[in-house]
C-alpha atoms as a PDB file:
ATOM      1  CA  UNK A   1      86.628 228.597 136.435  1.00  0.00           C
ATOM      2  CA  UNK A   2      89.779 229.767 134.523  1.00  0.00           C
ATOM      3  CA  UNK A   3      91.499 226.753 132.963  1.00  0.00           C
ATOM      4  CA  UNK A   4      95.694 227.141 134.442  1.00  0.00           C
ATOM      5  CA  UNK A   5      97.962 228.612 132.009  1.00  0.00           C
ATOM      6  CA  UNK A   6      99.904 226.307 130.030  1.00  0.00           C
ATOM      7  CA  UNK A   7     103.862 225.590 131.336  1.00  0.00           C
ATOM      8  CA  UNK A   8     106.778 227.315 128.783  1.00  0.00           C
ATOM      9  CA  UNK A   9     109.575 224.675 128.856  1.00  0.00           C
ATOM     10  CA  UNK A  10     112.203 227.230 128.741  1.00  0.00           C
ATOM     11  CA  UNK A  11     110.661 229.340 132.025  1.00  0.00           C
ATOM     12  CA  UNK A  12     111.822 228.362 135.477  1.00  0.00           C
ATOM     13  CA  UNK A  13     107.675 228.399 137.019  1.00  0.00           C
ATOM     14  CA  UNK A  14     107.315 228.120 140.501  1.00  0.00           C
ATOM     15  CA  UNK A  15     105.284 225.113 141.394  1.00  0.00           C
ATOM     16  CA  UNK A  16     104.109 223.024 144.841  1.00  0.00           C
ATOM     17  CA  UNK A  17     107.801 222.212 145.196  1.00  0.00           C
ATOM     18  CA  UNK A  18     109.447 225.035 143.824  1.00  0.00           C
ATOM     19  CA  UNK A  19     111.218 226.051 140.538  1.00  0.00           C
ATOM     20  CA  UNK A  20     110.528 223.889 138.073  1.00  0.00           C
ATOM     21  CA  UNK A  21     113.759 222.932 135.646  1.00  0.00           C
ATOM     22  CA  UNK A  22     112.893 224.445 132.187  1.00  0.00           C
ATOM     23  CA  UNK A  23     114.325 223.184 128.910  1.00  0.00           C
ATOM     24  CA  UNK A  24     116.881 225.854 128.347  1.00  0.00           C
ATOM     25  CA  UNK A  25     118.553 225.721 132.298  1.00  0.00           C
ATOM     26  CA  UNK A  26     118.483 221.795 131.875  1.00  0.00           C
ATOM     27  CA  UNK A  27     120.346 221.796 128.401  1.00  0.00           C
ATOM     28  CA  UNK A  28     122.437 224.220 129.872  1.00  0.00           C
ATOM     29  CA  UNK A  29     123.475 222.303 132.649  1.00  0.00           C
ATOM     30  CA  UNK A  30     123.478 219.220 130.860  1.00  0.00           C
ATOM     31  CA  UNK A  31     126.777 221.075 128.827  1.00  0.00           C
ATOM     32  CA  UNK A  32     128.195 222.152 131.866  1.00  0.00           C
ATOM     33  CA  UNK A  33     128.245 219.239 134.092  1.00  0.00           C
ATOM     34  CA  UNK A  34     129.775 217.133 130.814  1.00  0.00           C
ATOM     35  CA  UNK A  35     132.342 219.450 130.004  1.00  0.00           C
ATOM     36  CA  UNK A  36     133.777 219.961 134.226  1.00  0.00           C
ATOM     37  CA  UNK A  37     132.956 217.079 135.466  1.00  0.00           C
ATOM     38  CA  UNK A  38     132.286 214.493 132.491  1.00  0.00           C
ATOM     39  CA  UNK A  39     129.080 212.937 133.449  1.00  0.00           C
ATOM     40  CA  UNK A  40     126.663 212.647 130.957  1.00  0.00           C
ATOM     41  CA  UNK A  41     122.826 213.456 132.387  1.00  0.00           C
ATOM     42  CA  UNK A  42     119.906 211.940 130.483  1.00  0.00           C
ATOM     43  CA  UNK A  43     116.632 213.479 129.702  1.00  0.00           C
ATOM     44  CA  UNK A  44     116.212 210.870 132.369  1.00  0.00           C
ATOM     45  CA  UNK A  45     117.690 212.424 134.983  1.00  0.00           C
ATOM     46  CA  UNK A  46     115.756 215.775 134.565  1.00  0.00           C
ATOM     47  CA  UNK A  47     113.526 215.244 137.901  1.00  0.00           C
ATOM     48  CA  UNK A  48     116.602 214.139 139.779  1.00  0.00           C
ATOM     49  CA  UNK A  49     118.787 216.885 139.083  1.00  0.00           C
ATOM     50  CA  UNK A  50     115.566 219.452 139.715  1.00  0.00           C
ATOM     51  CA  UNK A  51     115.381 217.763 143.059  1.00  0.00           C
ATOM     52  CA  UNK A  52     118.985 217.823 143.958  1.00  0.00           C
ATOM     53  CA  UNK A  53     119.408 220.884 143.065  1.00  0.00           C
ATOM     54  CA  UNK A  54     116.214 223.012 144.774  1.00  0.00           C
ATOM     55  CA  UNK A  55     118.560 222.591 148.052  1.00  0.00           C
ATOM     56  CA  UNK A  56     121.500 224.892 146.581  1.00  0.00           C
ATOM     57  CA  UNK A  57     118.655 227.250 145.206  1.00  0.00           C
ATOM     58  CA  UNK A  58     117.190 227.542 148.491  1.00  0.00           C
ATOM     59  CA  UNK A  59     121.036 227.710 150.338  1.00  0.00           C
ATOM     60  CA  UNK A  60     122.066 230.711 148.110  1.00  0.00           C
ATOM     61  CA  UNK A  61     118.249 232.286 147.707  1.00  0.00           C
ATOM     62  CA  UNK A  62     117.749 232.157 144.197  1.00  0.00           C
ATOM     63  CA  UNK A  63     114.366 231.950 142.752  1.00  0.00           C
ATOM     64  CA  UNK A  64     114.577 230.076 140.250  1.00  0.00           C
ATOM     65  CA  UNK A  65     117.206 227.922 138.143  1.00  0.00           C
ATOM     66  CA  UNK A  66     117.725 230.815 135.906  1.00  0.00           C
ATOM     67  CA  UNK A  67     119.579 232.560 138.431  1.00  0.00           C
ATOM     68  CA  UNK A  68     121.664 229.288 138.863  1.00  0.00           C
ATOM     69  CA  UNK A  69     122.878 229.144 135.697  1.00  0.00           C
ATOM     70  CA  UNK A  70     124.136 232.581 135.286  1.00  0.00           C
ATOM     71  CA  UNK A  71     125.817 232.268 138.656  1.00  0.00           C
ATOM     72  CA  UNK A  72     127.631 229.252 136.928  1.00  0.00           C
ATOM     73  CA  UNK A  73     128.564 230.757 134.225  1.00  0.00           C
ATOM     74  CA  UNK A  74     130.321 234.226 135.911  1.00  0.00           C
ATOM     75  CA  UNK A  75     131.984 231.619 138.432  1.00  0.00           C
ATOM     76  CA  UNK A  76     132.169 228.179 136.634  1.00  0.00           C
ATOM     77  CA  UNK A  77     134.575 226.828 139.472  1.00  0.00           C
ATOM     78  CA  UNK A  78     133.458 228.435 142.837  1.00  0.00           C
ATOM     79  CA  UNK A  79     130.444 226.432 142.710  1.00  0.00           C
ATOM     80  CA  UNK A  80     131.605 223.341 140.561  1.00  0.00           C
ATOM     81  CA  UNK A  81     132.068 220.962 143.920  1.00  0.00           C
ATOM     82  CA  UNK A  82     128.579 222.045 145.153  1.00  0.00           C
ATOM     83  CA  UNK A  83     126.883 221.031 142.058  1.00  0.00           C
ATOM     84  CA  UNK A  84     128.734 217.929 141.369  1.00  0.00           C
ATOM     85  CA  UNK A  85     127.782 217.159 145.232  1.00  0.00           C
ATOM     86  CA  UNK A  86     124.368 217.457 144.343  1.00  0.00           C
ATOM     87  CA  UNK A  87     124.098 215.342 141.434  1.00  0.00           C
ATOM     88  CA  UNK A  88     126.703 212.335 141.971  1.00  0.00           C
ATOM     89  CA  UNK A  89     126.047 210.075 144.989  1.00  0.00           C
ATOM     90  CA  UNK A  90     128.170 209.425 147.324  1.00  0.00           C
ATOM     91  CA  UNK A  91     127.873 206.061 148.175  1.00  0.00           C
ATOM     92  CA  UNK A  92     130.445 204.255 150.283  1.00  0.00           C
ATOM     93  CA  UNK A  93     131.276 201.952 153.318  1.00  0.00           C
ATOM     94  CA  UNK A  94     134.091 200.353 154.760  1.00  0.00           C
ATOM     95  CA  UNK A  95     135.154 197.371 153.459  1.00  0.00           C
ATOM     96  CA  UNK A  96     132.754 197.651 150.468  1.00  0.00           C
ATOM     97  CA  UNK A  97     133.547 195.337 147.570  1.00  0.00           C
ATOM     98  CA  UNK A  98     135.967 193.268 150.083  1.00  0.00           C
ATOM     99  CA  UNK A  99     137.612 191.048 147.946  1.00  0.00           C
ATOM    100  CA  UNK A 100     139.497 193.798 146.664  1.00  0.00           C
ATOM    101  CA  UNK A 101     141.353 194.474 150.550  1.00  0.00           C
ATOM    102  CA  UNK A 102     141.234 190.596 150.416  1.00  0.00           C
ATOM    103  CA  UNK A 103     143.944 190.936 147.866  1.00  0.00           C
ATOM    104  CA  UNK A 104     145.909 193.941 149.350  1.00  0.00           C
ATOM    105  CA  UNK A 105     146.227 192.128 152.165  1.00  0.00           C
ATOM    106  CA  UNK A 106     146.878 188.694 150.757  1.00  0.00           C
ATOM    107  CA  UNK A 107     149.418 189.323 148.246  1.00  0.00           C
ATOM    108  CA  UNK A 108     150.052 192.637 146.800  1.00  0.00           C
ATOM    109  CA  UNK A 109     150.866 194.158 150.368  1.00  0.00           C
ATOM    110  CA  UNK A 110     152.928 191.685 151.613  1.00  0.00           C
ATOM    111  CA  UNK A 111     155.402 191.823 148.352  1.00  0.00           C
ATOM    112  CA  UNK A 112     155.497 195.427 147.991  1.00  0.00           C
ATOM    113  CA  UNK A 113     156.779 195.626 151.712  1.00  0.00           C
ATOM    114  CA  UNK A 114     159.092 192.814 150.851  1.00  0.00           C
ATOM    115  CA  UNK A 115     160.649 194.638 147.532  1.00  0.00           C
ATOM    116  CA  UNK A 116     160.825 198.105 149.462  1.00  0.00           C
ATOM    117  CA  UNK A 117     161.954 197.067 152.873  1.00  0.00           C
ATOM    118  CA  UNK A 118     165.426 198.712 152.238  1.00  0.00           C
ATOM    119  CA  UNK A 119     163.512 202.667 152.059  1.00  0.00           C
ATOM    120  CA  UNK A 120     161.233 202.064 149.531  1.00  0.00           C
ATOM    121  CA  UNK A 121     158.038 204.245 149.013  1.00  0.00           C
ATOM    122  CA  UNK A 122     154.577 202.876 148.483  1.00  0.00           C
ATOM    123  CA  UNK A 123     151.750 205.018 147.066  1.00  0.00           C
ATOM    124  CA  UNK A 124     147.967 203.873 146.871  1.00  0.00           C
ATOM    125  CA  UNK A 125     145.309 206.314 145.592  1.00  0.00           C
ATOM    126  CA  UNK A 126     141.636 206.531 146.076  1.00  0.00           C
ATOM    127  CA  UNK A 127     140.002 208.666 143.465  1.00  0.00           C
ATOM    128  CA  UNK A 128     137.079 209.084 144.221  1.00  0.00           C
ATOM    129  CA  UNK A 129     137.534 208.977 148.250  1.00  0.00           C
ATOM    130  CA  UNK A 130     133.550 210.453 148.617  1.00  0.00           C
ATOM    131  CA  UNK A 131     133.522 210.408 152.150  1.00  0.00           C
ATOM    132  CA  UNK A 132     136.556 208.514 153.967  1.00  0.00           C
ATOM    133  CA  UNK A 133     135.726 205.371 154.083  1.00  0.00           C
ATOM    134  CA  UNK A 134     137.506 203.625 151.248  1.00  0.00           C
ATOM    135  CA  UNK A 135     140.792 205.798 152.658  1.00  0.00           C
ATOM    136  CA  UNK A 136     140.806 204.823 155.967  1.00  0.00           C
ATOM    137  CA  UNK A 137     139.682 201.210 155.070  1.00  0.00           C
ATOM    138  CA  UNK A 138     142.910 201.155 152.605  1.00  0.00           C
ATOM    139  CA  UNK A 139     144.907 202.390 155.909  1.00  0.00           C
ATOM    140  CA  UNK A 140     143.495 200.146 158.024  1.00  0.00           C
ATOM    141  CA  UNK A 141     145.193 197.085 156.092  1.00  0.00           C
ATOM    142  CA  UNK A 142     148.068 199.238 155.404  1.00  0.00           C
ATOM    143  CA  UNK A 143     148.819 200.132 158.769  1.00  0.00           C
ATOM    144  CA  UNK A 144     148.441 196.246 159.383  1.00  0.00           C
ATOM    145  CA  UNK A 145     150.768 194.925 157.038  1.00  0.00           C
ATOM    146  CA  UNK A 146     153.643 197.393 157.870  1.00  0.00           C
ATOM    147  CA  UNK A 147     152.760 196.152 161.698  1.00  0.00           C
ATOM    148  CA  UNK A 148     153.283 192.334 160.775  1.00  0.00           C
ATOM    149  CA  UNK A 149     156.223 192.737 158.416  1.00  0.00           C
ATOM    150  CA  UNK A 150     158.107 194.934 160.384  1.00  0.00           C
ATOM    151  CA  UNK A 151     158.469 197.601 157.779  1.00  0.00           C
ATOM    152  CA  UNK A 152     159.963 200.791 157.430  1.00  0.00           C
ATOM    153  CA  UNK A 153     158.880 201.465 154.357  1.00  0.00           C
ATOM    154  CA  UNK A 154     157.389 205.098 153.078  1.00  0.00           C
ATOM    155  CA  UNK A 155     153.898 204.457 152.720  1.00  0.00           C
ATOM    156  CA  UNK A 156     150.994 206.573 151.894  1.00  0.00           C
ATOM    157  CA  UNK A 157     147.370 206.995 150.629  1.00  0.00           C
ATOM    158  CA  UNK A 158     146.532 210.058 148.745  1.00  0.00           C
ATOM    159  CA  UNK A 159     142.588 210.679 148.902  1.00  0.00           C
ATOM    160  CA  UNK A 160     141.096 212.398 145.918  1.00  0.00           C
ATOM    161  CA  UNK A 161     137.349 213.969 145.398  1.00  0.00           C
ATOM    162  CA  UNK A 162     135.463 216.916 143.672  1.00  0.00           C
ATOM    163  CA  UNK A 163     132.903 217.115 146.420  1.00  0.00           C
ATOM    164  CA  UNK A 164     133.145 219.910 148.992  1.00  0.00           C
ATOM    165  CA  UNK A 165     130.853 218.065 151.538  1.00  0.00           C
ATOM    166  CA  UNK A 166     132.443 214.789 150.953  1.00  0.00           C
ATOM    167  CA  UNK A 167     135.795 216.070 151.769  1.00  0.00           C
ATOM    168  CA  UNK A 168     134.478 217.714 154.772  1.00  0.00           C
ATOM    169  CA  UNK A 169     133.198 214.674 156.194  1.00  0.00           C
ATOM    170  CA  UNK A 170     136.426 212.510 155.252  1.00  0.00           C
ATOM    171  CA  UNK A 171     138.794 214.856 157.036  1.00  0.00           C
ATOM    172  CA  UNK A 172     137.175 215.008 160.154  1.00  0.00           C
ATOM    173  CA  UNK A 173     136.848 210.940 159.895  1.00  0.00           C
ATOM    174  CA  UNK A 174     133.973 210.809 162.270  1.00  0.00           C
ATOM    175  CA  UNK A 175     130.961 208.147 161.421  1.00  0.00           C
ATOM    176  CA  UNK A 176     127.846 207.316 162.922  1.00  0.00           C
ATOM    177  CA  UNK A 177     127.813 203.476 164.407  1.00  0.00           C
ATOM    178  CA  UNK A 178     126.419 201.755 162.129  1.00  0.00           C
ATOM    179  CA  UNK A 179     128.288 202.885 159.132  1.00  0.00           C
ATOM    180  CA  UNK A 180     130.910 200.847 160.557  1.00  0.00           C
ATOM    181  CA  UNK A 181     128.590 197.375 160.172  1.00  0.00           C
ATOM    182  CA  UNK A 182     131.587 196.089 157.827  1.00  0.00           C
ATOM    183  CA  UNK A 183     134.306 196.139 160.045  1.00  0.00           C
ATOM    184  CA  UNK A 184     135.485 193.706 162.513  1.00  0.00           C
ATOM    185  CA  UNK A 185     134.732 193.623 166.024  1.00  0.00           C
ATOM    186  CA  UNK A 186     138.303 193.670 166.835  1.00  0.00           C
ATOM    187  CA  UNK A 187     139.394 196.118 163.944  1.00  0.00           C
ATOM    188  CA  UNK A 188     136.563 197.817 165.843  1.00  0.00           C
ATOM    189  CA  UNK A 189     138.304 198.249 169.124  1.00  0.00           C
ATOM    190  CA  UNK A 190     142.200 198.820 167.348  1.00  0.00           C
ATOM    191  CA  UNK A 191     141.242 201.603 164.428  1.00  0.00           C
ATOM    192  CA  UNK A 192     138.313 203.171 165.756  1.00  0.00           C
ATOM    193  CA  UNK A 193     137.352 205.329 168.793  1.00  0.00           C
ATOM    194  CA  UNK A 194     134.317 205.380 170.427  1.00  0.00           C
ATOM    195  CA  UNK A 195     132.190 208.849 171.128  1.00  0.00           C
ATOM    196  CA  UNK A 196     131.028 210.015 174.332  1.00  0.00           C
ATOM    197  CA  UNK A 197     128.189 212.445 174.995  1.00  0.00           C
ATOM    198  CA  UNK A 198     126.531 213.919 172.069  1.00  0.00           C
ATOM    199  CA  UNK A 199     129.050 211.914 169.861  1.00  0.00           C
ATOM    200  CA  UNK A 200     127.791 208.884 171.981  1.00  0.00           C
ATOM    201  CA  UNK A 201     126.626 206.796 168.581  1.00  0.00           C
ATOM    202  CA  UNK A 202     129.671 208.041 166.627  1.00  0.00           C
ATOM    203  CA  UNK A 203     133.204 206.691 166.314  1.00  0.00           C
ATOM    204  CA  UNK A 204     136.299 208.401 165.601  1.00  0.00           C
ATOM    205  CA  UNK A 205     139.179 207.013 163.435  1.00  0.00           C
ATOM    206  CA  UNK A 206     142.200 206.663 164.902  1.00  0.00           C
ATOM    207  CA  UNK A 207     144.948 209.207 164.799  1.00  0.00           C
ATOM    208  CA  UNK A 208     147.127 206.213 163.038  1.00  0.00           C
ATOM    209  CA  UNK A 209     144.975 206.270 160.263  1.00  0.00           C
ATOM    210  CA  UNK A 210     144.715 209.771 159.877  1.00  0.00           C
ATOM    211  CA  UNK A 211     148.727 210.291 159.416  1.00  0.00           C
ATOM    212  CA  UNK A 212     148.283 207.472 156.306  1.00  0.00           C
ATOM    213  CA  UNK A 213     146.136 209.471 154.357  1.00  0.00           C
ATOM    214  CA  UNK A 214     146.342 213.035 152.882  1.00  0.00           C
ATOM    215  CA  UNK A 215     142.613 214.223 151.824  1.00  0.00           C
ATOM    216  CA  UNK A 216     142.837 216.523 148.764  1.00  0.00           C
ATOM    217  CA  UNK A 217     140.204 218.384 146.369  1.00  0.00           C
ATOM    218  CA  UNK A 218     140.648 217.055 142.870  1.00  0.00           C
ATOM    219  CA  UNK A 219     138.509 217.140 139.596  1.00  0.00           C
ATOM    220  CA  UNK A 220     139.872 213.803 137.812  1.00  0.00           C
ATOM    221  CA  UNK A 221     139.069 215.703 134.202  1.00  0.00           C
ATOM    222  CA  UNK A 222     141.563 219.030 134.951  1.00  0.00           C
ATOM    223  CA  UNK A 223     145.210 218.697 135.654  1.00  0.00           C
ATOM    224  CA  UNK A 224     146.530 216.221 137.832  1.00  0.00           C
ATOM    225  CA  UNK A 225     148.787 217.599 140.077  1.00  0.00           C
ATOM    226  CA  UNK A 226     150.662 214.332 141.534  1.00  0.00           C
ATOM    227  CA  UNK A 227     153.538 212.787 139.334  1.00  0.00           C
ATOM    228  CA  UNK A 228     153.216 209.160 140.715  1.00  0.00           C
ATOM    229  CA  UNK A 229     154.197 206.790 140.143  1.00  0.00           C
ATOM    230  CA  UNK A 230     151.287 205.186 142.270  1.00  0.00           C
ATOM    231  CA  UNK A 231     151.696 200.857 143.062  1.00  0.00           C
ATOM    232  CA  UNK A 232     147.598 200.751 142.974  1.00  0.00           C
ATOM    233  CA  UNK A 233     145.299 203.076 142.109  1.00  0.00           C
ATOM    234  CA  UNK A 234     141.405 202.645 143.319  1.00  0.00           C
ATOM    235  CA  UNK A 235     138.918 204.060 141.350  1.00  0.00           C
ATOM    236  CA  UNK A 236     135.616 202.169 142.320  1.00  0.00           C
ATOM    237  CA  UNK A 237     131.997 203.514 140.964  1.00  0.00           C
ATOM    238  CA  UNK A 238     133.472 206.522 139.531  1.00  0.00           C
ATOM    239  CA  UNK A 239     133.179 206.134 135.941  1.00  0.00           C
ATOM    240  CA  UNK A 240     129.945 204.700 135.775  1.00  0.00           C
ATOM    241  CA  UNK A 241     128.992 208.151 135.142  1.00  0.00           C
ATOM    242  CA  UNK A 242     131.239 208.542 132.443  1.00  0.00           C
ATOM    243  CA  UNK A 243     130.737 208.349 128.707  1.00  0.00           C
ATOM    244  CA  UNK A 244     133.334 206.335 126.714  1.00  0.00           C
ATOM    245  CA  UNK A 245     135.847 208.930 125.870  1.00  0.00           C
ATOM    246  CA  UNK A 246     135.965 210.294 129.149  1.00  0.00           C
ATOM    247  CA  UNK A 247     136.419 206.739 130.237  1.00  0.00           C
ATOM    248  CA  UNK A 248     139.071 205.940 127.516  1.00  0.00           C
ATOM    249  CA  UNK A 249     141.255 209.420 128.299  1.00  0.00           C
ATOM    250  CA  UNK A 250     140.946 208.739 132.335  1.00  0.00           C
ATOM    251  CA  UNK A 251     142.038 205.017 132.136  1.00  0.00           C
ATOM    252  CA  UNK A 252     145.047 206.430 129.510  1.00  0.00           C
ATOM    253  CA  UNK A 253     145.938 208.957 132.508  1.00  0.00           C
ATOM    254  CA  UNK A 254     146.056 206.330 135.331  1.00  0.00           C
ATOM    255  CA  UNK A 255     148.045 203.506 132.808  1.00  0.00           C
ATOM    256  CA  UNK A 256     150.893 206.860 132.956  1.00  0.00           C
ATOM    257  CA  UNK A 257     150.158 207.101 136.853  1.00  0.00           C
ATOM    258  CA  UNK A 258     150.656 203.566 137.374  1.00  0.00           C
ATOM    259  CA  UNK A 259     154.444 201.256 136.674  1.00  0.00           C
ATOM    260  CA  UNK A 260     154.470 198.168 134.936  1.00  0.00           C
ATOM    261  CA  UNK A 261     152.547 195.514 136.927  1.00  0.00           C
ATOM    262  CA  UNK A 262     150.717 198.797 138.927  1.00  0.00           C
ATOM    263  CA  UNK A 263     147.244 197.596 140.266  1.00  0.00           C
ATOM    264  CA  UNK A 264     143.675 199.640 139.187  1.00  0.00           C
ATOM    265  CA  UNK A 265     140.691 198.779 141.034  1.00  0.00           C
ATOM    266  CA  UNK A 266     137.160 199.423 139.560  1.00  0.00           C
ATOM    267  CA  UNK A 267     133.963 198.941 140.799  1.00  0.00           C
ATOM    268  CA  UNK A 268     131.769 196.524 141.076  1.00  0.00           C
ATOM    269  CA  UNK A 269     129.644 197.239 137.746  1.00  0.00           C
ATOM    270  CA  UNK A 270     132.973 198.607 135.603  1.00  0.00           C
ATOM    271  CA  UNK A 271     134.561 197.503 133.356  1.00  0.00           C
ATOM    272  CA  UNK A 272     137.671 198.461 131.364  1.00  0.00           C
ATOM    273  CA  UNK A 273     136.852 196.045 127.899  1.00  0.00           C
ATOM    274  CA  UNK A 274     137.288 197.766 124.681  1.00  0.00           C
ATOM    275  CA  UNK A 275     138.459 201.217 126.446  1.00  0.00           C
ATOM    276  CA  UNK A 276     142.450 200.530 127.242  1.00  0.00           C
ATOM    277  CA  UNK A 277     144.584 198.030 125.429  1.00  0.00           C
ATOM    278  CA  UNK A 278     147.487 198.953 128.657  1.00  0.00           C
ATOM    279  CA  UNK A 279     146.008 196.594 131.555  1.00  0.00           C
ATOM    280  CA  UNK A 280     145.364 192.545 131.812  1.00  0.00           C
ATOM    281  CA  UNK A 281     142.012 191.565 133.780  1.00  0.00           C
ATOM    282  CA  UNK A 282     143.206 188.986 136.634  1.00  0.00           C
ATOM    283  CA  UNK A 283     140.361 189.338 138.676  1.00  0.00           C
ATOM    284  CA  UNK A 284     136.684 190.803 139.736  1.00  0.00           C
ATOM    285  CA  UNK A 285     137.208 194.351 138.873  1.00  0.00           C
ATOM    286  CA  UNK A 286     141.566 194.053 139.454  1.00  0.00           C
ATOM    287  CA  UNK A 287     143.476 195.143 136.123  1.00  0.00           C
ATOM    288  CA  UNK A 288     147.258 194.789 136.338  1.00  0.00           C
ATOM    289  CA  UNK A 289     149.145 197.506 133.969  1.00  0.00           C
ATOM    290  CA  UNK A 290     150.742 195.095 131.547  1.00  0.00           C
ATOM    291  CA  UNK A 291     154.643 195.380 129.847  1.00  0.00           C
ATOM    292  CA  UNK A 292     154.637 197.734 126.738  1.00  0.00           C
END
């Protein structure tokens, strides 16, 4: 019996599962993921990306991750959002992290509507929006504080993200059932409408909602096309895939986004200590742009 030839590291081989991710394709795409999208990937993360990214070989019928690359470098950007897609996850529900809407609707909501009654304009942006639900849960509160205080105020969320599929999924703002295990029964029944027929275990959100937000493709490393300024910005388990000078140069971008006293959220496992000297910590995650 012949003993199986031995695997180059720099060949894309075809194995049980498919292409395998050689040396070369992963060091290239180690580059070009850090440099578009600023996520640094790990030998670590080898097997993952392979995995993640057999399903785009197999959508556009190339053989082998070879191919891939040279289709990313003649067209870095037409397939940027599919790749970072592949590789980030997308992981989101409503009301996730919920001290954070705890606040909005506390305190910071109720004296922004009092300090703009007389036409003022109120921006909130979710970078990062992966798939709506952040968004809609920010208009949800939103929609209820202009409700109880009467206010005619210009308010809007702008919702940000590099995925394709993401985006696809937050504009048509339809969600299976049980996605919506964090919301109220009776925030249920006012923001949400129930399916019928094949959409039978899906809920809609309501047209309300929908005029709050404005869903827009945005990589948060190339120009920003929005002048601000924003009153809070959320940017919740995005930079956890960041190294520290990406994290540094985004937090200096948002600090000239955001007015003195301007909220930024953060995720749950972020943190802004040692990377930006412009924002106080006054709670879990909350940083308050400080006074120059």
């Amino acid at each position: 019996m012949s003993m199986p030839a031995a695997i180059d590291g720099n060949a894309a081989v075809a194995g049980m599962n498919g292409p395998i991710l050689g040396d070369r394709e992963f060091g290239f795409l180690r580059a070009f993921v850090y440099e578009h999208c600023g996520i640094s990937l790990g030998e670590h993360k080898r097997q993952l990306v392979q995995g993640r990214l057999l399903r785009r070989l197999r959508a556009l019928k190339l053989g082998n991750f070879e191919s891939y690359c040279e289709l990313l470098r003649r067209d870095p950007h037409g397939e940027l959002g599919e790749l970072a897609s592949a590789i980030s996850t997308n992981v989101t529900a409503f009301f996730r992290e919920s001290h954070h809407f705890d606040l909005l609707t506390d305190e910071l909501l109720p004296r922004w509507l009092a300090e703009k009654k007389n036409g003022g304009r109120l921006r909130i942006w979710s970078a990062g929006c992966a798939t709506g639900e952040e968004p809609y849960t920010l208009a949800i509160v939103l929609a209820e504080a202009l409700e109880k205080h009467g206010s005619q105020v210009d308010a809007k969320i702008l919702a940000t993200d590099l995925s394709p599929q993401a985006l696809e999924t937050a504009r048509k703002g339809v969600y299976p059932i049980e996605r919506l295990e964090g919301v109220s029964t009776e925030r249920r029944r006012r923001w949400f409408l129930r399916g019928e027929g094949q959409y039978d275990n899906y809920a809609c959100v309501h047209p309300r909602l929908r005029e709050l937000v404005s869903i827009l493709p945005l990589n948060l490393l190339h120009d920003w096309p929005m002048q601000g300024p924003f009153d809070a910005i959320f940017c919740r388990n995005v930079v956890i895939y960041f190294d520290k000078p990406t994290k540094q140069r985004l937090f200096q971008r948002y600090a000239g986004l955001l007015p003195e006293g301007g909220y930024l959220f953060l995720g749950h496992s972020e943190s802004m200590y040692g990377l930006n000297d412009n924002f106080d910590l006054i709670g879990r995650t909350v940083y308050r742009k400080s006074s120059a």
